[in-house]
Protein backbone atom coordinates (compact mmCIF):
# COMPACT_ATOMS: atom_id res chain seq x y z
CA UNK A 1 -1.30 22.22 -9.74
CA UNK A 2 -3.98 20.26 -12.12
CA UNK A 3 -3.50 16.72 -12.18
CA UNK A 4 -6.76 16.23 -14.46
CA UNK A 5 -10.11 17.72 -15.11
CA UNK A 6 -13.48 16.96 -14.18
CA UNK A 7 -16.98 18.15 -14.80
CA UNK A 8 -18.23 17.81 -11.47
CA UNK A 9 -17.18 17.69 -7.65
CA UNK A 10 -19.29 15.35 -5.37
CA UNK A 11 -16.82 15.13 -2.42
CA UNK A 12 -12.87 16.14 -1.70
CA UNK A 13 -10.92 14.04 -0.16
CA UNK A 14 -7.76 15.46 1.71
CA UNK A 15 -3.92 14.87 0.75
CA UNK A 16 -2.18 12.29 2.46
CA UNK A 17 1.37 11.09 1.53
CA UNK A 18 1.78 7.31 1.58
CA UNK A 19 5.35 6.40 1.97
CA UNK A 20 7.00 3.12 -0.37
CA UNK A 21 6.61 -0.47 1.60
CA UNK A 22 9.59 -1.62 0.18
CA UNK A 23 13.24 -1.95 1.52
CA UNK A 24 16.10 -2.90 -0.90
CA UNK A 25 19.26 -4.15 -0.30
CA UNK A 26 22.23 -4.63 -2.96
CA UNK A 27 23.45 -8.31 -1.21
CA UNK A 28 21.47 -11.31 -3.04
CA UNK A 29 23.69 -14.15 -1.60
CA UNK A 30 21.11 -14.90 0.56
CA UNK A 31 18.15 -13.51 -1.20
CA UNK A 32 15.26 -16.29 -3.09
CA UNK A 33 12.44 -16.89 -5.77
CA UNK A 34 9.94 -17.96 -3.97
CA UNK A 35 7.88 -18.65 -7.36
CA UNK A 36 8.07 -22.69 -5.93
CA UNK A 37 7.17 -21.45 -2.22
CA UNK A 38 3.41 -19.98 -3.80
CA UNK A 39 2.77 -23.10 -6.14
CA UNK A 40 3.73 -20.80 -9.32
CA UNK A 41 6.62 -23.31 -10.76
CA UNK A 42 3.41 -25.94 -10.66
CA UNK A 43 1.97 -23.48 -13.80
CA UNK A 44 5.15 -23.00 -15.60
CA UNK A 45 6.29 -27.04 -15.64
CA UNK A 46 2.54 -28.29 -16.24
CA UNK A 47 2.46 -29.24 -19.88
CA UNK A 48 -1.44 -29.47 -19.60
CA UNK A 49 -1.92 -26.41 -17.93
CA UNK A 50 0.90 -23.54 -18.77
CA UNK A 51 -0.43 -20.44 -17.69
CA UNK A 52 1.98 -17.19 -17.77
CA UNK A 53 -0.70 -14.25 -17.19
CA UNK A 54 -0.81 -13.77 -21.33
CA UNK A 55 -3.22 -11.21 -22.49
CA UNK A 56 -3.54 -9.65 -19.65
CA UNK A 57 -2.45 -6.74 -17.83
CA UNK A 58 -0.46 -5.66 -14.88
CA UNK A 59 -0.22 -2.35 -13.27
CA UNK A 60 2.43 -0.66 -11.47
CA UNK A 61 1.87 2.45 -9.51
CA UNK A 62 5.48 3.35 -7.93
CA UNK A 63 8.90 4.53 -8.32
CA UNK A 64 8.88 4.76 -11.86
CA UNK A 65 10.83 1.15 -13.96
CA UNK A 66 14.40 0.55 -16.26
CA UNK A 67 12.67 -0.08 -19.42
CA UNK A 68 16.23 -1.22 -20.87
CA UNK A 69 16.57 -3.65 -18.57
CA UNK A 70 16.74 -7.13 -20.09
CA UNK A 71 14.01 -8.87 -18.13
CA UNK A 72 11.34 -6.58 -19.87
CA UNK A 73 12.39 -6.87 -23.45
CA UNK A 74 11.33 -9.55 -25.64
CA UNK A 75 13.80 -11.95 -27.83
CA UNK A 76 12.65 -9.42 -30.91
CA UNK A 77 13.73 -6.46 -28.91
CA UNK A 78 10.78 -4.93 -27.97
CA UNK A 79 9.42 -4.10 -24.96
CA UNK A 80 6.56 -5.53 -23.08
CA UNK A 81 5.24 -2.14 -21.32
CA UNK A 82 2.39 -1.22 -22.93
CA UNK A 83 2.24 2.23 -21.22
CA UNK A 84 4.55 4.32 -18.93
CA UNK A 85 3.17 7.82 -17.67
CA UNK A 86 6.35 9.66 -15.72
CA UNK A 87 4.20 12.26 -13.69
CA UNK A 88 7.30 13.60 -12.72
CA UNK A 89 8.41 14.57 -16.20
CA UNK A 90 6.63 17.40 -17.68
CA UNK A 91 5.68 17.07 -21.72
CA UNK A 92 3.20 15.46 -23.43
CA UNK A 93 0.55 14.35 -20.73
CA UNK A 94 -2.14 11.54 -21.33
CA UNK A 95 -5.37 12.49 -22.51
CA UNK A 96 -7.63 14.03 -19.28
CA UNK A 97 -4.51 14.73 -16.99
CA UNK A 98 -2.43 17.73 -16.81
CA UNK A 99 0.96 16.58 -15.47
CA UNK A 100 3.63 14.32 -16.80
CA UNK A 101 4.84 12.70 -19.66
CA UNK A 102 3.32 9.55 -21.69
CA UNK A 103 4.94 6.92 -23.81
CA UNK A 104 3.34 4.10 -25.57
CA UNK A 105 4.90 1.01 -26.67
CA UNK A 106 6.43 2.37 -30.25
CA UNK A 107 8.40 5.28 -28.13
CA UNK A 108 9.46 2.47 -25.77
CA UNK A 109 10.89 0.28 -28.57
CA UNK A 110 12.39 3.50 -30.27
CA UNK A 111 14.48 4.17 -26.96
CA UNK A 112 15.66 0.13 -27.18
CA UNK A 113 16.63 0.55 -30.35
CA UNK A 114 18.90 3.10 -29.69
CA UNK A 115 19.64 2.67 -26.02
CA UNK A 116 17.90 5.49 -24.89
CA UNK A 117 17.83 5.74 -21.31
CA UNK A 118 16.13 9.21 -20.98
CA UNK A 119 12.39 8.91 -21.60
CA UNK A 120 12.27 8.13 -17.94
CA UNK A 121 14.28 6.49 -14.72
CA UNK A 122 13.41 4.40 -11.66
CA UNK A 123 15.95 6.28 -9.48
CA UNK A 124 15.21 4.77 -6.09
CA UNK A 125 14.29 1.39 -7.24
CA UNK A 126 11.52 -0.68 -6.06
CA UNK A 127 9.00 0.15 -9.19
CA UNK A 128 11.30 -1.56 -11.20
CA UNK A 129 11.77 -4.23 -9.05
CA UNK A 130 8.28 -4.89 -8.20
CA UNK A 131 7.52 -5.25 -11.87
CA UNK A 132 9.81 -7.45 -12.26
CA UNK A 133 8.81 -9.70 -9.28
CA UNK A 134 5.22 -9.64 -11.33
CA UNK A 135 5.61 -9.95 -14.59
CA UNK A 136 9.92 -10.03 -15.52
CA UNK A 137 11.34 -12.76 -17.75
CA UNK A 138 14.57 -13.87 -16.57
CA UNK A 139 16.49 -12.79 -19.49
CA UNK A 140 19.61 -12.40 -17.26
CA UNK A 141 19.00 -15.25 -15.07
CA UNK A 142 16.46 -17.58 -15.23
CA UNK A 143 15.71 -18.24 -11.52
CA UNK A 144 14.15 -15.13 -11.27
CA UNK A 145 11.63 -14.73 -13.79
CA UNK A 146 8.34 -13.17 -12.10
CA UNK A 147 5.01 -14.77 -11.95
CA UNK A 148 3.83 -13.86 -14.85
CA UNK A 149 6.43 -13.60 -17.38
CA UNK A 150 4.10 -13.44 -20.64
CA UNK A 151 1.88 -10.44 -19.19
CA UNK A 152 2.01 -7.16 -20.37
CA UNK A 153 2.88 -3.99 -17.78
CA UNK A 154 1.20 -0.57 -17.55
CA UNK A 155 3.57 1.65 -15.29
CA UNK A 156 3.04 4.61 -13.64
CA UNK A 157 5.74 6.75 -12.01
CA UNK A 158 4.53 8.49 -9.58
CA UNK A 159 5.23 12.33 -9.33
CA UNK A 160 5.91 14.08 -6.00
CA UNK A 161 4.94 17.55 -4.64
CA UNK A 162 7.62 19.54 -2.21
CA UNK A 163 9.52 15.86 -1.96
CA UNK A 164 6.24 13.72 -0.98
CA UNK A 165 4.09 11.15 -2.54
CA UNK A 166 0.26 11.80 -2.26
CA UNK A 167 -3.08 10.21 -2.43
CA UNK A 168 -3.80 12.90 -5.76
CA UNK A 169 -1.23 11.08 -8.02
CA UNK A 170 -2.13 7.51 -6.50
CA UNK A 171 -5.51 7.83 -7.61
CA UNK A 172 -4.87 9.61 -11.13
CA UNK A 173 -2.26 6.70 -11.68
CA UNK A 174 -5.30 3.87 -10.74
CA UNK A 175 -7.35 5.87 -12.88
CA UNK A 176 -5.26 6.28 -15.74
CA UNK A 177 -4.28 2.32 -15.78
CA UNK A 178 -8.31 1.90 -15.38
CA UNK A 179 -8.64 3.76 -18.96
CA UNK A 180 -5.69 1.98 -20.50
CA UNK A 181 -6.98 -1.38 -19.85
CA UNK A 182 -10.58 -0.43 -21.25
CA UNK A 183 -9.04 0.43 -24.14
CA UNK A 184 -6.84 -2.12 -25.08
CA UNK A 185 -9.73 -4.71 -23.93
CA UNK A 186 -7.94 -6.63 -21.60
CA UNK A 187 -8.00 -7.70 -18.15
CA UNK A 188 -6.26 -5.80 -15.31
CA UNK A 189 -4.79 -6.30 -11.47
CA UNK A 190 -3.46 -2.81 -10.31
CA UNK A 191 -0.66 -3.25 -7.85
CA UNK A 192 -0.24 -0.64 -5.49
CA UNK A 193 3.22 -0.85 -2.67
CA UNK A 194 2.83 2.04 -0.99
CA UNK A 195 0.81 3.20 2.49
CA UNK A 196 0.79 5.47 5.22
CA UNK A 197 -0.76 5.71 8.59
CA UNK A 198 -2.51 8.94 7.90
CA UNK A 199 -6.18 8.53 7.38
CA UNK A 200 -6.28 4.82 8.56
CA UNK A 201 -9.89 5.28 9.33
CA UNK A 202 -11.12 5.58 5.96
CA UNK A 203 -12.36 1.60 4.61
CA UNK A 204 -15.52 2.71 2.01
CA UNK A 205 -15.10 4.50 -1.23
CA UNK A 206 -18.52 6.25 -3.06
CA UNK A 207 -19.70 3.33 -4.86
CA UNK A 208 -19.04 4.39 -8.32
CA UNK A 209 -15.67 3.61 -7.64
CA UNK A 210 -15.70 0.43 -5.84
CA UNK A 211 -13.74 -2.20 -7.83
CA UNK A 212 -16.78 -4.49 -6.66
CA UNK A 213 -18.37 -2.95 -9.76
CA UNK A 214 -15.58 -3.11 -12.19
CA UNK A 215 -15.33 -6.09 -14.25
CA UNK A 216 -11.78 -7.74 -15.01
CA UNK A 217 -10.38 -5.28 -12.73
CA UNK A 218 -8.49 -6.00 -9.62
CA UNK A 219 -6.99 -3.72 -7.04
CA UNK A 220 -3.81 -5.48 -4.92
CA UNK A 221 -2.62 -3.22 -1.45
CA UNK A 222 0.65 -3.99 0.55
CA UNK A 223 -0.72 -4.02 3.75
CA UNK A 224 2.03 -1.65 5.28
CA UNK A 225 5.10 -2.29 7.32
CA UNK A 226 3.96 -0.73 10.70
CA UNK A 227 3.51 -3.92 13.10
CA UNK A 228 6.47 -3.63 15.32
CA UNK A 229 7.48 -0.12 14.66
CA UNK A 230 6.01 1.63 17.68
CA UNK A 231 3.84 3.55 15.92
CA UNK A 232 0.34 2.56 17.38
CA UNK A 233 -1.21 3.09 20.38
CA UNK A 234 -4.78 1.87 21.91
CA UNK A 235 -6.75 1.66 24.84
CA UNK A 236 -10.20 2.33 26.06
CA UNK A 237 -11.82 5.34 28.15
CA UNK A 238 -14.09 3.99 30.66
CA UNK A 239 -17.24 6.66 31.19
CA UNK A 240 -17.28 10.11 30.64
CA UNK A 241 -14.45 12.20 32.03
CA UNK A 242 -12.51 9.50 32.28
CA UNK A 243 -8.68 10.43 32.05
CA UNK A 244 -6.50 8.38 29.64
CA UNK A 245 -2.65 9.59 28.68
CA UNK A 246 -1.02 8.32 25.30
CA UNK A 247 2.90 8.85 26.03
CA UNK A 248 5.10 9.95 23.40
CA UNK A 249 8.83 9.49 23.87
CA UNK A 250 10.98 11.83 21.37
CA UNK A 251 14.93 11.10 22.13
CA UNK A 252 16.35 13.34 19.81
CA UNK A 253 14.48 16.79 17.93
CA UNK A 254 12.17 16.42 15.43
CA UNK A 255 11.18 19.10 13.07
CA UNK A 256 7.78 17.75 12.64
CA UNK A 257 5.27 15.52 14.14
CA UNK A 258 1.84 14.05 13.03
CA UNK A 259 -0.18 12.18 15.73
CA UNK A 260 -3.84 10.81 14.87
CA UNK A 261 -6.46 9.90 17.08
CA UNK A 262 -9.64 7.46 16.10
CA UNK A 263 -12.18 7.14 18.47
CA UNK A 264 -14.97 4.27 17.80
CA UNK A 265 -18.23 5.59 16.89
CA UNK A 266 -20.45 6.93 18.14
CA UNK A 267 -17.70 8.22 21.00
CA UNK A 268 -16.26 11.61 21.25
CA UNK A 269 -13.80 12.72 23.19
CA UNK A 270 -11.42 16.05 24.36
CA UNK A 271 -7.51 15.78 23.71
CA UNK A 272 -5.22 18.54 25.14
CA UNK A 273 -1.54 17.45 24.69
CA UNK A 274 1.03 18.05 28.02
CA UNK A 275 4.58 19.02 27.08
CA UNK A 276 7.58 17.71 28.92
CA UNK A 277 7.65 20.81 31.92
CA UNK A 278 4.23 19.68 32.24
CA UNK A 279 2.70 22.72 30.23
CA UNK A 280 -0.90 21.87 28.64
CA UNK A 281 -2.06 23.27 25.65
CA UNK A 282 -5.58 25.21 24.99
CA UNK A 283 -8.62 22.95 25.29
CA UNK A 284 -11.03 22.55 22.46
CA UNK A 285 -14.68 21.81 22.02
CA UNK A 286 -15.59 18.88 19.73
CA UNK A 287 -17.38 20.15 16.90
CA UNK A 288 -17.75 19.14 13.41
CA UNK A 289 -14.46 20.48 12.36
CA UNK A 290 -12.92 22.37 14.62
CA UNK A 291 -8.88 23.76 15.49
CA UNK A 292 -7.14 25.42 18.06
CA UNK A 293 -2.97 26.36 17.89
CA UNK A 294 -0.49 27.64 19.91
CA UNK A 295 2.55 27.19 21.47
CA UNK A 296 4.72 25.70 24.56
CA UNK A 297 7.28 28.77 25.81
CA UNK A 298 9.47 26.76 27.81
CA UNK A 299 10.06 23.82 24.08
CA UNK A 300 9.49 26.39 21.75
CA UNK A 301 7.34 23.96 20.39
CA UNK A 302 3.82 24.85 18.02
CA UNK A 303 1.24 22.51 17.88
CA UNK A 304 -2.32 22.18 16.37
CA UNK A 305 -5.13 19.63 17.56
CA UNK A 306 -8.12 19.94 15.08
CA UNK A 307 -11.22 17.53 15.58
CA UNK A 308 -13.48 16.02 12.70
CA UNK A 309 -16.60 14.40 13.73
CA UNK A 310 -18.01 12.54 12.20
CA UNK A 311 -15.98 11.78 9.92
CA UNK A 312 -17.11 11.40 6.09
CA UNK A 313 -18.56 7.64 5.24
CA UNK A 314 -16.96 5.72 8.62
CA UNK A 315 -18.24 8.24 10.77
CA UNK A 316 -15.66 8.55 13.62
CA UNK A 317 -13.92 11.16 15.50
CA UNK A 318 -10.68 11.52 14.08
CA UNK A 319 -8.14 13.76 16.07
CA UNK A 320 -5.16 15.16 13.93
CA UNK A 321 -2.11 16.85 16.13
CA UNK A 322 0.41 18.30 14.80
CA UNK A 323 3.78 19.37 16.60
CA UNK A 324 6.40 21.57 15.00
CA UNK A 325 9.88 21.92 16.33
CA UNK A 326 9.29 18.88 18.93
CA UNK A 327 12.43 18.91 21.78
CA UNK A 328 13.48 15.80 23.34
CA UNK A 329 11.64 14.01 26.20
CA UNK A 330 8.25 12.20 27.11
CA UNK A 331 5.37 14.21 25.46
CA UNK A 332 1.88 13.64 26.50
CA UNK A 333 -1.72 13.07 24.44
CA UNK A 334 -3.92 13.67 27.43
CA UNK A 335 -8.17 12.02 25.93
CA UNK A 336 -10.83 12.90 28.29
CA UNK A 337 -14.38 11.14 27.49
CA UNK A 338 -17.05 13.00 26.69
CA UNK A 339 -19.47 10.43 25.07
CA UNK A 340 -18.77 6.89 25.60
CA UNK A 341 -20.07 3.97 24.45
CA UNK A 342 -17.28 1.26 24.09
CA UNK A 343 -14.61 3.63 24.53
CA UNK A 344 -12.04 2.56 22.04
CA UNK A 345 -9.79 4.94 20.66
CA UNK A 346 -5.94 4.05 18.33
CA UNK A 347 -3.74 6.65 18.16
CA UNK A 348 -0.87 6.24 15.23
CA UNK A 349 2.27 8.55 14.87
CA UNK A 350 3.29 8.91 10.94
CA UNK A 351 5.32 5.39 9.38
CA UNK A 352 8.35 4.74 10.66
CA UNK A 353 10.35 5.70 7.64
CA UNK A 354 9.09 9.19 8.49
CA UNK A 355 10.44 9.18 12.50
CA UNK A 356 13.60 9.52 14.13
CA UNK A 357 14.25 5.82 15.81
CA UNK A 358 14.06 7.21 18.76
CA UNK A 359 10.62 8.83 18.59
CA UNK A 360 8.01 6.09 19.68
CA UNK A 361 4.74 5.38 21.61
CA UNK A 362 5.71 3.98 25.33
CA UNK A 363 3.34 1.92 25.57
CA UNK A 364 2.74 -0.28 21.60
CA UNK A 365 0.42 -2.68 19.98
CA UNK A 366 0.67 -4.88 16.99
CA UNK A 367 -2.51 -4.94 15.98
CA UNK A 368 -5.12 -2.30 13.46
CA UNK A 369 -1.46 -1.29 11.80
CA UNK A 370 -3.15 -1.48 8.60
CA UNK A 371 -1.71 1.05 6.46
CA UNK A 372 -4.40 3.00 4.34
CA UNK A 373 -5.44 2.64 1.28
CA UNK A 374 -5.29 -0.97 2.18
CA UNK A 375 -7.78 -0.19 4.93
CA UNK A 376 -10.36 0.03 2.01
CA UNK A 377 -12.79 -3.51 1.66
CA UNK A 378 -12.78 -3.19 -1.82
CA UNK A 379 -9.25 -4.86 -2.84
CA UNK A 380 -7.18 -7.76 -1.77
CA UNK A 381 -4.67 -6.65 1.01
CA UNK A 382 -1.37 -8.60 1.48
CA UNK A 383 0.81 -8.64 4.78
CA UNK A 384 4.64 -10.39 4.25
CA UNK A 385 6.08 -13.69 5.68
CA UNK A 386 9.54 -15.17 5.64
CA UNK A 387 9.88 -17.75 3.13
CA UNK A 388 12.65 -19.36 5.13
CA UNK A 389 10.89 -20.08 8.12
CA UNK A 390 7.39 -19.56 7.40
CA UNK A 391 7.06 -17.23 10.11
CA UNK A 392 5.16 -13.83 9.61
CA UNK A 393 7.68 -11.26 8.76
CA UNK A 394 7.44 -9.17 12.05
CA UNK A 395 7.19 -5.73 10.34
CA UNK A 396 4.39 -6.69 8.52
CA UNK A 397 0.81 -4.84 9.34
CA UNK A 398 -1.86 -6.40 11.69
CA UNK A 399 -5.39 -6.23 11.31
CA UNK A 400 -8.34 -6.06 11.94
CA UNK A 401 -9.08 -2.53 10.33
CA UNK A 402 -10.95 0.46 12.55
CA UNK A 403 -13.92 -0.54 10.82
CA UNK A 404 -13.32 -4.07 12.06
CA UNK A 405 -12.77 -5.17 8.89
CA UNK A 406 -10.75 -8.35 8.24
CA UNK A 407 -7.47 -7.29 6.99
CA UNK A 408 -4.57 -8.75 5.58
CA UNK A 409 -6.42 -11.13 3.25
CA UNK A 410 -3.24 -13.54 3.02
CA UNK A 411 0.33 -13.30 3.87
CA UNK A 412 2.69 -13.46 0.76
CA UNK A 413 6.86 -13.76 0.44
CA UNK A 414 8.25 -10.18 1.13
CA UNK A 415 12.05 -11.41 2.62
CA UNK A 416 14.82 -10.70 0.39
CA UNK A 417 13.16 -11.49 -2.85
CA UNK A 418 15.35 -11.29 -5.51
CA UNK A 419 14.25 -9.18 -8.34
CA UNK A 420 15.55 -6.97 -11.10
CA UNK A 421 17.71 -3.92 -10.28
CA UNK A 422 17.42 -0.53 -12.82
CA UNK A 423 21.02 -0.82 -14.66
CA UNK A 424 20.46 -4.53 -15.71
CA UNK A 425 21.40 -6.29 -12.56
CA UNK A 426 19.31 -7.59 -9.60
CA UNK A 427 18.86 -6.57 -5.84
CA UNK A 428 16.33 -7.76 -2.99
CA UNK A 429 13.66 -6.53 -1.75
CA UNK A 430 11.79 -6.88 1.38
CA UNK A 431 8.37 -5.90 2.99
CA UNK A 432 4.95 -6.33 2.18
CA UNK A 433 4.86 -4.42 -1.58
CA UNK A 434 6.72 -7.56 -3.00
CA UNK A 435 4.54 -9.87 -0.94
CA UNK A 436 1.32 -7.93 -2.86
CA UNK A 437 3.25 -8.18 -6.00
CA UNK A 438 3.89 -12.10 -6.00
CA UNK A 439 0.05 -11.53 -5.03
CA UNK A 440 -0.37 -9.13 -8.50
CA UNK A 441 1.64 -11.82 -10.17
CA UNK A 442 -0.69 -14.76 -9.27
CA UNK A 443 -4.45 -12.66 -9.97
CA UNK A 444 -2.68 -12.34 -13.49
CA UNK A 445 -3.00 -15.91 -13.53
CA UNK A 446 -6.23 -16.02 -12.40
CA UNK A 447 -7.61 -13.41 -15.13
CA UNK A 448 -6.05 -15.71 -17.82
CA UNK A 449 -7.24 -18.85 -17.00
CA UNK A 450 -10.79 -17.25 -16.23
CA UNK A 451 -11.24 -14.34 -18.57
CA UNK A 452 -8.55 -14.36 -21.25
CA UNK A 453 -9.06 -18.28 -21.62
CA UNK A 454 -12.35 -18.12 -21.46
CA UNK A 455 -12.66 -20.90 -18.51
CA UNK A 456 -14.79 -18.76 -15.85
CA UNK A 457 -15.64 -15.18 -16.95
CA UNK A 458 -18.01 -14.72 -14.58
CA UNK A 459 -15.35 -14.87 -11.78
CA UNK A 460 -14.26 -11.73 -12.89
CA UNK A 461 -14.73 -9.03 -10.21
CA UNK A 462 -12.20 -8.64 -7.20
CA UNK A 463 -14.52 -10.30 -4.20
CA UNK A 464 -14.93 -13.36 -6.11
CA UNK A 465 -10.68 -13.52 -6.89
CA UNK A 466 -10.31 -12.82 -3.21
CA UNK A 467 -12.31 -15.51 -2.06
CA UNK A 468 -10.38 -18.22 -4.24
CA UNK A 469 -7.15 -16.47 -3.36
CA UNK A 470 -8.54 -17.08 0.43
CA UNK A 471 -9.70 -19.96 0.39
CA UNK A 472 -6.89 -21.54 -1.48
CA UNK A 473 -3.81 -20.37 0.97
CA UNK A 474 -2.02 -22.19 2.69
CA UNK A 475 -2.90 -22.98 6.25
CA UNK A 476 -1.22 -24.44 9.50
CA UNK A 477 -3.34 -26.79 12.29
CA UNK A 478 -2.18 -25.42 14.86
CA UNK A 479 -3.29 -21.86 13.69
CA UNK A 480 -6.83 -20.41 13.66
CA UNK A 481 -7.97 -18.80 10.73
CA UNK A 482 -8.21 -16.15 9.76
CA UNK A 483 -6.79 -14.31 12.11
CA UNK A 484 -5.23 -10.44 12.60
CA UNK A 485 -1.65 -11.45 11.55
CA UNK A 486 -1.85 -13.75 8.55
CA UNK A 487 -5.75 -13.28 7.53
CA UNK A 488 -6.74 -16.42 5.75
CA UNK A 489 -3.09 -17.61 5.37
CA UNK A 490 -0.12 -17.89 3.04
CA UNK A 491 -0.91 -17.55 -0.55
CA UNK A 492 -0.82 -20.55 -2.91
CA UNK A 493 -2.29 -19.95 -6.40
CA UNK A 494 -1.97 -23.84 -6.67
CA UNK A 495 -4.51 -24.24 -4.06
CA UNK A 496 -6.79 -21.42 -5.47
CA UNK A 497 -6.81 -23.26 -8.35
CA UNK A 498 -8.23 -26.45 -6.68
CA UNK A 499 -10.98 -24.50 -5.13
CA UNK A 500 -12.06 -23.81 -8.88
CA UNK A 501 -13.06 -27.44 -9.25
């Protein structure tokens, strides 16, 4: 399938399939706003200083958004998406992409005109609601207009292949919103609410890419919802042929899983995996890129272990296994060293949206549960915390990254946020995609007051919003900062602002 077309290849880059980092609920009776809880209400109620993220731009890379519902139409009955590209919907695709279906503002308005529901649908939700956290207007009910009610969206829904979301039509939507924004001459955050466990290793892009280069363009990651789930495993190996077993329970059949294996450069090591009779599979040699298969006789289970090293720009060994037809009981990940240094290695099993609740790591940490892409340096990553006890959310991802990078930047709201539903009403929302999209909301802000309003423009690239964004959040005494959990602390655009002085 073409996505889009390009002149040249440097590199490939294989498919993953992030998973959505939101979960919705219908019940709002006890859901919130926390607009007041991030300094945002400070902005709206400021005669002096009313900033609501006009003239620039906000995209949404997700489930797709109800552009009939109220809290994205304006009192003249237009709408305030500038763009929506449904890759899901085959037509007329945007210039340079081969999939999907485009519609600019004037097809929008036609559809609200008539109440034309069938250019394109959120089905499943949280695109729509995520917009709305960012950038909706409260036409239904005040208390929960977004963050930054007067910016404009540019929404991307993203297509799937066989049933899955993939890295492919991630990074063709980023691109796509990239183009828009140069075009129309405005500033941009990109807001991204998906992540997967798959490829966590990966924290440097080629540097054409980097956002570090991109001027009035800012990239915001959920950080993932993997830090209690069971789905990461660490330890060290000692010396060389030293013996370490990763233990795998599985309590009911699964038809498919995905374990992956990081060891810290410049270590290498063998992995054979031991079924439940005790039956060991084929040993392999590392290599550059190397795979053996076969099968356990007494499960009727297949498996493959393949081995990069090193891997391309963070230069690790990276072990992929992959079991197919997997019978209940304790399954074994057997690592022998071969070359060790420091001897760290994280195994992760797919995101727990993906597993059976049963299927688990014995033995669990916390900690480097960073979901990729927010394992990349070049964005602002945002865990969640509970807004009504300022307490980390405990689902939310841990840092630091494999490349011992410090990740989450902040912690942002992400329990039961209220925000709008597709079909006019309004749900909640909870994990850490709305915590990066109060994030989103606020770096709107930001790119008014310093590039739209002409106050800073040379604070214009992402490190330099990230460090007022850090150094502005919130932070406890009795904390130390910044730390694996909650990274600088708990966002407060009303304190980011004060560092501008």
């Amino acid at each position: 399938m073409k996505v889009l077309s390009i002149p040249t290849a440097e590199r490939t880059i294989e498919i993953v399939r992030p998973n959505s980092l939101s979960i919705i609920s219908h019940e709002i009776s006890k859901g919130v706003n926390a607009n007041e809880d991030i300094g945002v209400n400070f902005f709206k109620d400021n005669p002096n200083l009313t900033l609501s993220g006009k003239g620039v731009l906000i995209g949404v890379i997700d489930t797709g958004i109800d552009y009939l519902h109220p809290d994205f139409i304006y009192d003249d009955n237009t709408t305030k998406i500038a763009y929506l590209w449904d890759q899901s919907k085959e037509g007329n695709a945007p210039d340079g992409f081969y999939i999907g279906t485009e519609y600019d503002r004037d097809e929008i308005n036609k559809a609200i005109k008539n109440k034309d529901n069938s250019l394109s649908s959120d089905d499943v939700g949280s695109g729509t609601m995520l917009a709305g956290i960012m950038a909706g207007m409260g036409k239904i009910n005040k208390n929960y207009v977004g963050v930054a009610e007067d910016a404009e969206l540019i929404v991307v829904k993203m297509g799937t292949i066989d049933g899955h979301y993939n890295n492919a039509m991630l990074n063709a939507g980023y691109d796509y919103i990239y183009k828009k924004a140069k075009k129309l001459q405005k500033p941009v955050v990109v807001n991204l609410g998906f992540g997967s466990n798959s490829f966590v290793g990966a924290s440097n892009r080629n540097l054409t890419e980097l956002t570090y280069f991109m001027k009035e363009v800012c990239l915001v990651n959920a950080a993932g919802n993997e830090g209690n789930t069971n789905t990461h495993n660490s330890g060290n190996i000692l010396f060389k042929g030293d013996v370490k077993d990763i233990e795998l329970e599985v309590d009911d059949n699964e038809e498919n899983i995905i374990i992956e294996v990081w060891i810290n450069k410049p270590d290498t090591v063998k992995a054979e995996i031991i079924s439940p009779t005790g039956e060991p599979s084929k040993a392999l040699d590392v290599s550059y890129f190397n795979t053996i298969v076969g099968k356990f006789d007494f499960e009727s289970t297949f498996y493959s272990i393949a081995y990069i090293f090193p891997t391309f720009f963070s230069g690790q060994q990276r072990i992929i296994i992959n079991l197919s037809n997997v019978k209940k009981g304790t399954w074994k990940i057997r690592l022998t060293g071969e070359y060790i240094t420091n001897g760290i290695y994280n195994a992760y099993l797919q995101n727990r949206v993906l597993l059976k609740s049963g299927t688990k790591f014995t033995d669990t940490s916390p900690s480097t549960t960073i979901n990729f892409p927010a394992t990349y340096k070049d964005n602002i990553t945002v865990g969640a915390y509970d807004t009504i006890n300022n307490t980390l959310w405990p689902s939310s991802s841990r840092g630091y990254t494999l490349s011992n990078i410090l990740k989450p930047d902040i912690v942002a709201p992400g329990v039961n946020i209220i925000a709008p539903y597709p079909g006019g009403g309004y749900a909640t929302i909870t994990g850490s995609a709305p915590a990066a999209a109060y994030t989103s909301g606020c770096i709107a802000l930001l790119l008014q007051y310093n590039i739209v309003d002409e106050n800073y423009p040379r604070l214009a690239y992402v490190q330099k919003l990230r460090t007022f964004i850090r150094g502005g959040a919130t932070r406890f005494n009795n904390i130390s900062y910044p730390n694996q959990s909650t990274g600088y602390g708990i966002l407060n655009i009303k304190g980011t602002f004060n560092q501008l002085r």
